[in-house]
Protein backbone atom coordinates (compact mmCIF):
# COMPACT_ATOMS: atom_id res chain seq x y z
CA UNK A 1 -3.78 -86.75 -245.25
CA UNK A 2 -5.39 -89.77 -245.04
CA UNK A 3 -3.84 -91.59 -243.55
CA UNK A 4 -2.78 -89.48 -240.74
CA UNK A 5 -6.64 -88.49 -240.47
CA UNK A 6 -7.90 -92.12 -239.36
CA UNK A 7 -4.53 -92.50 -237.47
CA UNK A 8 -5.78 -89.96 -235.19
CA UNK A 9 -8.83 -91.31 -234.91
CA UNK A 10 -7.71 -94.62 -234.08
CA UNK A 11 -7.66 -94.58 -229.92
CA UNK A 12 -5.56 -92.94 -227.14
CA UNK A 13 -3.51 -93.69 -224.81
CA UNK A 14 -5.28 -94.86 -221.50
CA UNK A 15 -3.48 -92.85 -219.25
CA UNK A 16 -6.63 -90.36 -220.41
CA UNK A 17 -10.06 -90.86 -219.30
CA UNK A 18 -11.94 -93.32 -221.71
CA UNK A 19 -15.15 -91.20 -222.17
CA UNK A 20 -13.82 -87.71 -223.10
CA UNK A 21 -10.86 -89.11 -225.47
CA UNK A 22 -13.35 -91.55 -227.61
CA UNK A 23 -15.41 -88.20 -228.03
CA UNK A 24 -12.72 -86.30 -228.44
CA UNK A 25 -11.68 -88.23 -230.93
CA UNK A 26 -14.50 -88.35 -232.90
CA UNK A 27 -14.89 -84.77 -232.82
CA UNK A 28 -11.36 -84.53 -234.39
CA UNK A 29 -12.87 -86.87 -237.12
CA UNK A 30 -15.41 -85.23 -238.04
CA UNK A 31 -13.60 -81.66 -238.62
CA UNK A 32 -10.96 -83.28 -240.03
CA UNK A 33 -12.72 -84.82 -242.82
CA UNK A 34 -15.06 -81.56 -243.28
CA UNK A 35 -11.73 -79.40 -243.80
CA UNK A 36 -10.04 -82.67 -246.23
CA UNK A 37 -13.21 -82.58 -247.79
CA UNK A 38 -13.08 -86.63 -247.42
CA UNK A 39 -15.96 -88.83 -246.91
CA UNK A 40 -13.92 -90.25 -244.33
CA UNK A 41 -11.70 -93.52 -244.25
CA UNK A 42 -14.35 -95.84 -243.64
CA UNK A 43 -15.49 -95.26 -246.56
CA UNK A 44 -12.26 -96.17 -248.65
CA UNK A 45 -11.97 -100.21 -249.54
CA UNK A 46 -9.32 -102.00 -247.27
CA UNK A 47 -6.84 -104.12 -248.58
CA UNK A 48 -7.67 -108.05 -247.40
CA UNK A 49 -5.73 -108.40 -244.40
CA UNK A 50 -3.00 -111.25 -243.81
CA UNK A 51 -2.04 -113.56 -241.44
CA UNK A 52 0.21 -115.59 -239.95
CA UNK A 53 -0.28 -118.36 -237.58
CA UNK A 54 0.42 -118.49 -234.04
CA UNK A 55 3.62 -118.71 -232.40
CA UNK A 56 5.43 -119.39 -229.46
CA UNK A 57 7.35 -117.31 -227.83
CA UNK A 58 9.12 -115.53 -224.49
CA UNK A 59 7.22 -113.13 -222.76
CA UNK A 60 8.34 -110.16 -219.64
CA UNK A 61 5.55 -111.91 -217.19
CA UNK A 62 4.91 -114.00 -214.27
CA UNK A 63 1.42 -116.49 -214.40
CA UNK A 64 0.61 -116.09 -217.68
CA UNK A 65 2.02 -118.59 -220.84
CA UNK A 66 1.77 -116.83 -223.73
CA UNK A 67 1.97 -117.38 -227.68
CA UNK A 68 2.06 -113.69 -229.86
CA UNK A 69 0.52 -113.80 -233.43
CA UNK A 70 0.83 -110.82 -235.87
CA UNK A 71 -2.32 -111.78 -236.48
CA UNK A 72 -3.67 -108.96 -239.26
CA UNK A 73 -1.39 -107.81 -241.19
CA UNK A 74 -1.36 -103.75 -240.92
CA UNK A 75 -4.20 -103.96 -238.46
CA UNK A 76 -1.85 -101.46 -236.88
CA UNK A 77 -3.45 -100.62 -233.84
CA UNK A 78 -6.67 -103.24 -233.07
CA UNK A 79 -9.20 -102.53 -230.58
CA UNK A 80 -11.77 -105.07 -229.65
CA UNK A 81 -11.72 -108.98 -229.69
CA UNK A 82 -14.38 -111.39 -229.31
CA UNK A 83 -14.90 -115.07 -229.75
CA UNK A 84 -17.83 -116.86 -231.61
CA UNK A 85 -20.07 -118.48 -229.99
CA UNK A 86 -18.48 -122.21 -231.31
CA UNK A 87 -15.23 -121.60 -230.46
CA UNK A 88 -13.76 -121.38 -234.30
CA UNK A 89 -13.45 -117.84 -235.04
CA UNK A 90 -12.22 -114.81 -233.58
CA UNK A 91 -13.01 -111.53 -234.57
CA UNK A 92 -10.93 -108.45 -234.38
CA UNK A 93 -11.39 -104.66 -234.61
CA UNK A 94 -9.47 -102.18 -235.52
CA UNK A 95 -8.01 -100.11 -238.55
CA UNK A 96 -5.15 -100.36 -240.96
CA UNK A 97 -4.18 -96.88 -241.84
CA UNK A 98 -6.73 -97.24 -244.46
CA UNK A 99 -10.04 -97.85 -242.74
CA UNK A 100 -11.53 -99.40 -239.83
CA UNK A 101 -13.41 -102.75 -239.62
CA UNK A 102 -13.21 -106.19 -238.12
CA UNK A 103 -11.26 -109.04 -239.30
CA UNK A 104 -13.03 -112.24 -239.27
CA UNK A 105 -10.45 -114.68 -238.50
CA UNK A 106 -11.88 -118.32 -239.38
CA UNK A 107 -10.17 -121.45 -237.17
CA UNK A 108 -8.61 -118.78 -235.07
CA UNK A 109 -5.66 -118.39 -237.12
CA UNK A 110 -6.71 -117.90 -241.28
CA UNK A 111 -8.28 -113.90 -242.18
CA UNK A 112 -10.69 -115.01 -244.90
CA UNK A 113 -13.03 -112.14 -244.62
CA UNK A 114 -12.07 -107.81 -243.57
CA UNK A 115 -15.94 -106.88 -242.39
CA UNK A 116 -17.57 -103.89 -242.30
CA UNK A 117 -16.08 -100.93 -243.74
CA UNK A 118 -19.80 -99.54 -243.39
CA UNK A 119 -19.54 -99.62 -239.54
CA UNK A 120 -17.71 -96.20 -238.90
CA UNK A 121 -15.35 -96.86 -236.45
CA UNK A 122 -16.05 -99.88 -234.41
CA UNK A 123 -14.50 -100.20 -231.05
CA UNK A 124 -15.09 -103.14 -228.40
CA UNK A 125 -16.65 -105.79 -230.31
CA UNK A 126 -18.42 -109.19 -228.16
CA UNK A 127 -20.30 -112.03 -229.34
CA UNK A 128 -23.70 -113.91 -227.68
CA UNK A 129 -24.24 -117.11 -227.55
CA UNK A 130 -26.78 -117.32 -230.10
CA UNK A 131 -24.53 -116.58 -232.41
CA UNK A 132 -24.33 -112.48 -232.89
CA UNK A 133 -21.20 -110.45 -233.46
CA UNK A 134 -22.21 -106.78 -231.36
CA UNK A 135 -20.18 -103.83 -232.30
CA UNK A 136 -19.82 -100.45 -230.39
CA UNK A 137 -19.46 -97.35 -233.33
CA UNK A 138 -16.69 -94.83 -231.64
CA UNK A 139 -17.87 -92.70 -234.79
CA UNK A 140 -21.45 -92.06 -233.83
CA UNK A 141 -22.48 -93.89 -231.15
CA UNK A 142 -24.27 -96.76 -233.20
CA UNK A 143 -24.56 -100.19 -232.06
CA UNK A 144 -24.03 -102.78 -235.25
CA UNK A 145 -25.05 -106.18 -235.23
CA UNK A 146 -24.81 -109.36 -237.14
CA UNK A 147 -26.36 -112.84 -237.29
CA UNK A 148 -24.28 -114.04 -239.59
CA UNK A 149 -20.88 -114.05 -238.39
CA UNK A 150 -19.88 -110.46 -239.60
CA UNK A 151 -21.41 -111.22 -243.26
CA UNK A 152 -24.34 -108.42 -243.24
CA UNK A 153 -25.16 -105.84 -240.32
CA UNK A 154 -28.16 -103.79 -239.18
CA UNK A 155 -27.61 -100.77 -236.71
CA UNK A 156 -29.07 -99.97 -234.10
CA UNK A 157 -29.52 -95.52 -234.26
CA UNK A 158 -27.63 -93.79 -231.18
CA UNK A 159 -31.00 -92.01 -230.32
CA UNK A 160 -33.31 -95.56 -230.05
CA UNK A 161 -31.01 -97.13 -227.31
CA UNK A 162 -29.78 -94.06 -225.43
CA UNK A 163 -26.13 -94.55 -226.75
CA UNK A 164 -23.87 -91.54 -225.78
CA UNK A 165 -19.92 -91.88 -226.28
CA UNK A 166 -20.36 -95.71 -226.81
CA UNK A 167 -17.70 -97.75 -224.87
CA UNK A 168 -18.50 -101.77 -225.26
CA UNK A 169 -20.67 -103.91 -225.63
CA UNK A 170 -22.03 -107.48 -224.14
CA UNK A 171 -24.90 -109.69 -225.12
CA UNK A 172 -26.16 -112.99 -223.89
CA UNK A 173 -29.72 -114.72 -223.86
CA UNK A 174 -31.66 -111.28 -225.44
CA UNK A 175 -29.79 -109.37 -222.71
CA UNK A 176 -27.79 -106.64 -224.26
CA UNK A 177 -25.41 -103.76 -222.38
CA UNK A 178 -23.79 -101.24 -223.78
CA UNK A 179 -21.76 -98.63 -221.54
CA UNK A 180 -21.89 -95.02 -222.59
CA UNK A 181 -19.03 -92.61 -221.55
CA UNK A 182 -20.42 -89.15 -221.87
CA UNK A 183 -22.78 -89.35 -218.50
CA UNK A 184 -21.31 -92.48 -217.24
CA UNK A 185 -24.67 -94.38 -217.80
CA UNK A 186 -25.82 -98.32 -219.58
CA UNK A 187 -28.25 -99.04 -222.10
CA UNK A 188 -29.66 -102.17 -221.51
CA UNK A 189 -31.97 -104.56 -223.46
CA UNK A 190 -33.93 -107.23 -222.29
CA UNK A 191 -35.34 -108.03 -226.27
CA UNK A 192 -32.48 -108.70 -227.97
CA UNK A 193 -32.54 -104.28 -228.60
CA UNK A 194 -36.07 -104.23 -230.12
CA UNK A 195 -36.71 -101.73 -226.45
CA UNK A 196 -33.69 -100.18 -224.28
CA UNK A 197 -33.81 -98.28 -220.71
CA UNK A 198 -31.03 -96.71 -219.35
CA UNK A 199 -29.45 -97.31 -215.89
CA UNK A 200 -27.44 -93.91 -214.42
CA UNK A 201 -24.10 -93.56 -212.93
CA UNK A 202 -25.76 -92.72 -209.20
CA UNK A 203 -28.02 -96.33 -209.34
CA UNK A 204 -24.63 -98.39 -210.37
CA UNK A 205 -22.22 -96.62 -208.53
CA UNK A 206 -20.42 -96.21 -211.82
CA UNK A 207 -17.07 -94.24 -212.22
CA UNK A 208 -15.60 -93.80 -215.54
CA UNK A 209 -18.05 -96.60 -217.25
CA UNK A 210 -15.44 -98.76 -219.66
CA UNK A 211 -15.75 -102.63 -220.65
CA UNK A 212 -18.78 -104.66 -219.96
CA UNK A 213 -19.50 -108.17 -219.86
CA UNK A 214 -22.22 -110.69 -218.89
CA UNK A 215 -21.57 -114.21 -217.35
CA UNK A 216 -23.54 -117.40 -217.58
CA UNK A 217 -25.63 -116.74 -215.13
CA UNK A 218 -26.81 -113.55 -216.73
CA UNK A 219 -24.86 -111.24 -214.28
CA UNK A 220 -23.50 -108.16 -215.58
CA UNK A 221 -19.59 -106.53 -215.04
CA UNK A 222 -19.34 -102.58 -215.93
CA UNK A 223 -15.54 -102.05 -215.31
CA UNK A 224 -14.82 -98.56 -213.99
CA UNK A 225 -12.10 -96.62 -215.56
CA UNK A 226 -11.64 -93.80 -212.85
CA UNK A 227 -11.99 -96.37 -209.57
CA UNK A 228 -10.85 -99.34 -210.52
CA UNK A 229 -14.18 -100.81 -209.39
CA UNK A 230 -16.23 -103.18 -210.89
CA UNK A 231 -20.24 -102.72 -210.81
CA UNK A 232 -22.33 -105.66 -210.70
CA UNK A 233 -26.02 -106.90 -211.42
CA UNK A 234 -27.54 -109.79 -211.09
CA UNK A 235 -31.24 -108.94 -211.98
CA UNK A 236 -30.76 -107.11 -215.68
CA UNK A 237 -29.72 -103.75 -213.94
CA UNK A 238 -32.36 -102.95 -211.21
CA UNK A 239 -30.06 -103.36 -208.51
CA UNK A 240 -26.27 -103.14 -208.26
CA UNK A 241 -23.58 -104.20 -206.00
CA UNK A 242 -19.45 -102.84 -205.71
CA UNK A 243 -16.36 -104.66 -206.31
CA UNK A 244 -14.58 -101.59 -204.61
CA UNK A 245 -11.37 -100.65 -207.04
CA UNK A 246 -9.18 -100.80 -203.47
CA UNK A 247 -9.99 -104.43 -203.73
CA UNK A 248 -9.18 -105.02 -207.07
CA UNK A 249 -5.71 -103.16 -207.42
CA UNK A 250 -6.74 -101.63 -210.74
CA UNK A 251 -4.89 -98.78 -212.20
CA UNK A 252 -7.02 -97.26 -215.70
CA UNK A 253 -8.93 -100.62 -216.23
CA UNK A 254 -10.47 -100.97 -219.70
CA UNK A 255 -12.15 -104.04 -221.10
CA UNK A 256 -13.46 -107.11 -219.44
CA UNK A 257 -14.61 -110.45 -219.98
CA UNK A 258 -15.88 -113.99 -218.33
CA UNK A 259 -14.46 -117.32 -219.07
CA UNK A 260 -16.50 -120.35 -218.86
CA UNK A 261 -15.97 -121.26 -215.48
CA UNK A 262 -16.82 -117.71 -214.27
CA UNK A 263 -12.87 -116.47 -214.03
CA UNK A 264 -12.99 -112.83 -214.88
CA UNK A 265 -9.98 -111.05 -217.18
CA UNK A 266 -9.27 -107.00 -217.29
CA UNK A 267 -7.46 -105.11 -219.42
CA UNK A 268 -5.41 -102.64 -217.32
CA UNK A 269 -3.56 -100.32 -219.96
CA UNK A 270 -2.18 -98.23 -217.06
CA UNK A 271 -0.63 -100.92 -215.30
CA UNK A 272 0.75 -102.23 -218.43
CA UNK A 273 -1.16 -106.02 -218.60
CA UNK A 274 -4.11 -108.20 -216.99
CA UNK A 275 -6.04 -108.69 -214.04
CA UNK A 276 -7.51 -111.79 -213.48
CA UNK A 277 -9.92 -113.58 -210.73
CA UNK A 278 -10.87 -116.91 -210.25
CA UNK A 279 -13.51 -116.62 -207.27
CA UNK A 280 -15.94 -113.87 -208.76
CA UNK A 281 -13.62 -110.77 -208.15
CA UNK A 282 -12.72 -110.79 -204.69
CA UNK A 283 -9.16 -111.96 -205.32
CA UNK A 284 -7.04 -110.95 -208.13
CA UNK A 285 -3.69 -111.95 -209.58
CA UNK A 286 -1.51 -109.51 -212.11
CA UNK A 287 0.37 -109.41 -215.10
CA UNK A 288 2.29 -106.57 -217.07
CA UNK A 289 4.73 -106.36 -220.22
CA UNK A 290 1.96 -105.25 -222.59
CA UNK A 291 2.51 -102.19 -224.54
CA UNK A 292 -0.85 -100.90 -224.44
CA UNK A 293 -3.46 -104.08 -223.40
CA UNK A 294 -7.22 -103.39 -224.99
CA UNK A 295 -9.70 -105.48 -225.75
CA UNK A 296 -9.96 -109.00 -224.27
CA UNK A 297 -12.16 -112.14 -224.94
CA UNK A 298 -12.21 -115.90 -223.61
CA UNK A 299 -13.08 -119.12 -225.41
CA UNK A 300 -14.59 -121.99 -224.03
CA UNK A 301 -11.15 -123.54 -223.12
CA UNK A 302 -10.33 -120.37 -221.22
CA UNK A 303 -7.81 -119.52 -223.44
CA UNK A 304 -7.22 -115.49 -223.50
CA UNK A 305 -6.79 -113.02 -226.26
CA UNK A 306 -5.99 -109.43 -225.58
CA UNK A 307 -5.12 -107.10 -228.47
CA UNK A 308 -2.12 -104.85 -227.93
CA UNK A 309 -0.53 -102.34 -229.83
CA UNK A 310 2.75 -103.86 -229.70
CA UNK A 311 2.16 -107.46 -230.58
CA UNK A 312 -1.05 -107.27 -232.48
CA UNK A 313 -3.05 -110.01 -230.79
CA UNK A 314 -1.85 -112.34 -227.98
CA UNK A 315 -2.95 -116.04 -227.36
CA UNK A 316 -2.82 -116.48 -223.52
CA UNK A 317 -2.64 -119.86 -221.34
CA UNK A 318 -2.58 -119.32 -217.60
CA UNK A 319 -1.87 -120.92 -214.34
CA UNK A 320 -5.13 -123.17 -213.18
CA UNK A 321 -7.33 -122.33 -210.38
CA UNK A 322 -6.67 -123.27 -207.21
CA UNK A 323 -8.30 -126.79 -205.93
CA UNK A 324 -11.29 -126.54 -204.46
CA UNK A 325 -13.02 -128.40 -201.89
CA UNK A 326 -9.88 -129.96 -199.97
CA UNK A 327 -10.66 -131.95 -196.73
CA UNK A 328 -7.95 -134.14 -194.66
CA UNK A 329 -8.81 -137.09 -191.98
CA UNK A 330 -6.94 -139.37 -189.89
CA UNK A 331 -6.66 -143.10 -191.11
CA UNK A 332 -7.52 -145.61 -189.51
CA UNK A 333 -3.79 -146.81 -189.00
CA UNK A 334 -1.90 -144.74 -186.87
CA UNK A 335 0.40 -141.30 -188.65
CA UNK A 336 -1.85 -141.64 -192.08
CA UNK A 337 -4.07 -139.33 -193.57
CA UNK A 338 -6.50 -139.46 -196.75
CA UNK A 339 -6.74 -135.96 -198.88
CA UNK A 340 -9.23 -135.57 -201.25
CA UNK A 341 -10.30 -132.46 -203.34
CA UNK A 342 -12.04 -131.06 -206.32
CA UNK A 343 -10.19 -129.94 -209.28
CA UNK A 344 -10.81 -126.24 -210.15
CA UNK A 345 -12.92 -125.92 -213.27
CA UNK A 346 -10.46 -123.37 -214.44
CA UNK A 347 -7.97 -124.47 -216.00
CA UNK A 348 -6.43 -122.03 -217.27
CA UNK A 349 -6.46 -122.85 -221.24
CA UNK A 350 -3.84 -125.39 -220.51
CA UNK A 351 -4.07 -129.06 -219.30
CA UNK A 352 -3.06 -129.68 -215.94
CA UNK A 353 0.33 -131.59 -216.10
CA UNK A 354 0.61 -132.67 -211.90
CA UNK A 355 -1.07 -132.45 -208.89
CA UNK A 356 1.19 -131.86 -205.53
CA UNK A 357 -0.30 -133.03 -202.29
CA UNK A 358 1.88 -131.87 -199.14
CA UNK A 359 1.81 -132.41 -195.34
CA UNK A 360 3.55 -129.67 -193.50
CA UNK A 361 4.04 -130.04 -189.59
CA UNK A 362 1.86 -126.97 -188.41
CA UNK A 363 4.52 -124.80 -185.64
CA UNK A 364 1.63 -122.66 -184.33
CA UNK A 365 -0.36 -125.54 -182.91
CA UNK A 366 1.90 -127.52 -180.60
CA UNK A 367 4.71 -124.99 -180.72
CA UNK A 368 7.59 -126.46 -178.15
CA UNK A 369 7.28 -129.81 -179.48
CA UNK A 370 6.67 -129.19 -183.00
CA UNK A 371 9.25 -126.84 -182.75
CA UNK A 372 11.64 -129.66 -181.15
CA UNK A 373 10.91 -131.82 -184.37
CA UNK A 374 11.91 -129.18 -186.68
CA UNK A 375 15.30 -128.53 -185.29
CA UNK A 376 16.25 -132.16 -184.86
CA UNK A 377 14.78 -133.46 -188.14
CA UNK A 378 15.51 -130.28 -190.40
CA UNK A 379 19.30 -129.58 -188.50
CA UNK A 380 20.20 -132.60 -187.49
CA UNK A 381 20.38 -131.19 -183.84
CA UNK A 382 19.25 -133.95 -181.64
CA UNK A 383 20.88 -133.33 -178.21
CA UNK A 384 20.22 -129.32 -179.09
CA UNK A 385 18.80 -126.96 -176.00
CA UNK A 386 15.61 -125.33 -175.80
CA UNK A 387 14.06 -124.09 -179.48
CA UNK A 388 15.56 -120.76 -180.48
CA UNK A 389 12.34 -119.61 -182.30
CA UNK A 390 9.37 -120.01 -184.36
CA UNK A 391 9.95 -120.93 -188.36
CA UNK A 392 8.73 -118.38 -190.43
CA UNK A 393 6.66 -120.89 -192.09
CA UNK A 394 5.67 -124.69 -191.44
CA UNK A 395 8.04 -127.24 -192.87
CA UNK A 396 7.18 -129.82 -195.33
CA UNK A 397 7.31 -133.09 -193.79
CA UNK A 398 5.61 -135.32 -196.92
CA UNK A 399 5.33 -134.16 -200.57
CA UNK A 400 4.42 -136.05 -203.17
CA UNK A 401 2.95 -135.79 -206.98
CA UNK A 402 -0.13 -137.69 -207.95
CA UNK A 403 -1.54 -138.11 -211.28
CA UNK A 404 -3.92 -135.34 -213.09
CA UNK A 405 -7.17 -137.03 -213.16
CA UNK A 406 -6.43 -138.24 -209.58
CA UNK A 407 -9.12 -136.61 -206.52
CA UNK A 408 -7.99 -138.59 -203.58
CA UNK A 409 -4.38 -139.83 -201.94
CA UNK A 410 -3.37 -141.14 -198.95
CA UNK A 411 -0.36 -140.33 -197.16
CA UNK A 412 1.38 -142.39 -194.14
CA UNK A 413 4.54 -142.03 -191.66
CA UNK A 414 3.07 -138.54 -190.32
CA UNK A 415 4.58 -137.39 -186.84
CA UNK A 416 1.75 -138.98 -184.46
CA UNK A 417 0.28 -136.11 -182.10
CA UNK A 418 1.19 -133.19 -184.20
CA UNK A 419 -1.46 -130.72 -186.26
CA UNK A 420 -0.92 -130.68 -189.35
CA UNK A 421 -1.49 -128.49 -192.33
CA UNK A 422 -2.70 -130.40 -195.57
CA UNK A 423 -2.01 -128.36 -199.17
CA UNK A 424 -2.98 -129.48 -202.79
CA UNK A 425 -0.93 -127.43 -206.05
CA UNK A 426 -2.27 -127.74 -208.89
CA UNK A 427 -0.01 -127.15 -212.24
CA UNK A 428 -0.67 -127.13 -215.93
CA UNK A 429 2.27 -126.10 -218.65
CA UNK A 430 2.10 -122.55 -217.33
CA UNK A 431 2.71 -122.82 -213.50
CA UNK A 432 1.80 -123.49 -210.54
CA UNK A 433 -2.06 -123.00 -208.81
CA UNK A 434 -2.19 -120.95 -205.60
CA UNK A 435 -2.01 -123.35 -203.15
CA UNK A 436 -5.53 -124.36 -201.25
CA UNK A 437 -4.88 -125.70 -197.38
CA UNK A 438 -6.77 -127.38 -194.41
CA UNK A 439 -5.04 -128.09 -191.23
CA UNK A 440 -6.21 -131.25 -189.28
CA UNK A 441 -6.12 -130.89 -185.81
CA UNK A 442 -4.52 -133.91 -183.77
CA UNK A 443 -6.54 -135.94 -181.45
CA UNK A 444 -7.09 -135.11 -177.74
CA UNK A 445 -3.66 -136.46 -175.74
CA UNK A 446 -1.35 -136.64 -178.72
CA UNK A 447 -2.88 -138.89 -181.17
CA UNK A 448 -2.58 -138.87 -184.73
CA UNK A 449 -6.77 -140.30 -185.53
């Protein structure tokens, strides 16, 4: 009875709306343990869980190197993950088919401590830089915090910060969010939760209020689980702006965090993996082969953990952000260029391995006689007739790989009086970057300065 009492409990699947299954669910709990006449499995001791370290292995995706740890032990199906505020410890919630709590996991790979089998049922967990562990209570809408790394916890009552159908939780710098999914509203502190106000679904253009997190510049993300959208704030919830959910591609997102450098991860359960942005959310790349993707956190390295039903916990390295800042000129001697750039903050988790720097002969500026240079170099067709038509893309005329730590190359022997488009890759043990481009116009009457 038990144990099939806080397996139902545990969390659906998210091809249901977040808000009504959470409450759903802990309706079920509640009657359940009435007619068991149990206290309820949070209130039965835990066995410690186990670990075992991190390892590599394959994975079904594209952009994303992965390494899968069973990381607890019977942690059968965990729920939130979060990241102290040093780097060194993850924590993970969840429940075991005994009861629910969070898993203090010290050096990222070692479970030294199970924490708080007094918290109910604690969903998406988050830490602040200050050094508090924040819990969301799926059980009765509490909010549970600790300043000492998950050792002792004081809650915060449903009814003093406006908490109904709790969905996640961020904190930074005495700001404090939490999403509610029974009238699609936030709670938000400005005083580390010693006063709350609450922000409603028509002022942030929320839909189906899920994960929440807040960047370094104090900016907060309310992922929407119903439009794919993500609601933003950049003055502690007074005013909000759209990331519209056609624009992100989202299918039932979920949970959401901020890396270092600003790149953005989501949890998309219905799609089956991640979403992730490196220029604020306007662009987004993709990942599935998750079982069920949940909760998500990002350490300082921008290394990625997402907890999944499948594989427990996954450790995450992906490709680098694009190069930033990339400008081309003409040399001073005749068919050379200098390219120099700025190497994306984001790297990904992983340290970039190689820089390519390519000059491509640009078809759509000088079309007849770039076009004439294609055929004879690329086809060897040097007494051919007129150019049949235009390549479907421009053709690399000079490639070359320059050293990581390297901002600035210069390339010669470019076709005099011909644009030119100018790209920079950048690649770490993952992949490849999307590529970032200038084109450099040639001089007026052909020449290459």
């Amino acid at each position: 009875m038990t144990s099939s009492f806080c397996e139902a409990r545990r969390r659906p699947s998210y091809g249901e709306n977040v808000k009504t299954t959470y409450r759903a669910m802990a309706i079920i709990a509640a009657a359940t343990a009435v007619t068991a006449g149990l206290s309820g499995c949070i209130d039965q001791a835990a066995p410690n869980p186990t670990v075992e370290p991190l390892h590599s292995t394959s994975f079904p995706s594209v952009g994303y190197g992965f390494s899968i740890a069973d990381v607890v032990e019977g942690l059968d199906q965990p729920t939130g993950v979060a990241v102290s505020a040093d780097g060194s410890r993850l924590f993970v919630s969840g429940g075991n088919g005994a009861a629910s709590g969070i898993a203090r996991l010290d050096d990222k790979t070692d479970a030294v401590a199970w924490l708080g089998a007094e918290l109910g049922d604690p969903g998406l967990i988050a830490t602040s830089p200050g050094g508090g562990v924040y819990a969301v209570d799926q059980h009765d809408d509490d909010l549970h915090v600790s300043a000492d790394q998950g050792e002792t916890w004081t809650s915060i009552p449903a009814a003093t910060g406006g908490f109904a159908g709790s969905q996640a939780v961020a904190a930074r710098d005495g700001l404090v969010v939490v999403t509610n999914g029974d009238d699609d509203s936030v709670s938000i502190s400005v005083d580390t939760g010693a006063t709350w106000r609450r922000v409603d679904a028509s002022t942030g253009s929320f839909a189906g209020v899920a994960g929440v997190a807040i960047d370094d510049d104090g900016r907060i993300l309310v992922v929407d689980s119903q439009d794919g959208g993500i609601s933003t704030s950049a003055d502690q919830g007074t005013t909000w702006q759209k990331i519209d959910g056609a624009q992100t591609g989202f299918t039932s997102p979920l949970a959401i965090a901020v890396g270092p450098h600003g790149e953005i991860v989501v949890t998309d359960p219905g799609a089956g993996g991640l979403a992730r942005s490196v220029d604020g959310g306007q662009t987004w790349t993709s990942t599935s082969g998750f079982e069920n993707a949940f909760g998500v956190a990002i350490d300082g390295e921008g290394l990625v953990y997402v907890t999944d039903d499948q594989f427990s916990l996954v450790k995450l390295a992906a490709v680098p952000g694009p190069p930033q800042d990339v400008t081309a000129r003409w040399g001073e001697e005749p068919g050379s260029v200098t390219v120099s750039w700025r190497p994306n903050a984001v790297t990904g988790g992983a340290a970039v391995t190689e820089q390519m720097v390519s000059v491509l002969l640009d078809p759509s500026a000088d079309q007849e006689k770039s076009l004439g240079f294609v055929r004879e170099r690329d086809r060897d067709l040097k007494d051919s007739a007129e150019p049949e038509a235009t390549p479907s893309a421009p053709v690399v005329q000079w490639d070359s790989t320059v050293e990581p730590d390297v901002d600035e190359t210069s390339v010669t022997g470019i076709t005099p009086g011909m644009d030119v488009l100018v790209t920079v890759t950048v690649t770490n043990s993952v992949g490849a970057s999307v590529p970032t481009s200038v084109r450099l116009t040639s001089t007026p009457g052909g020449g290459d300065r």
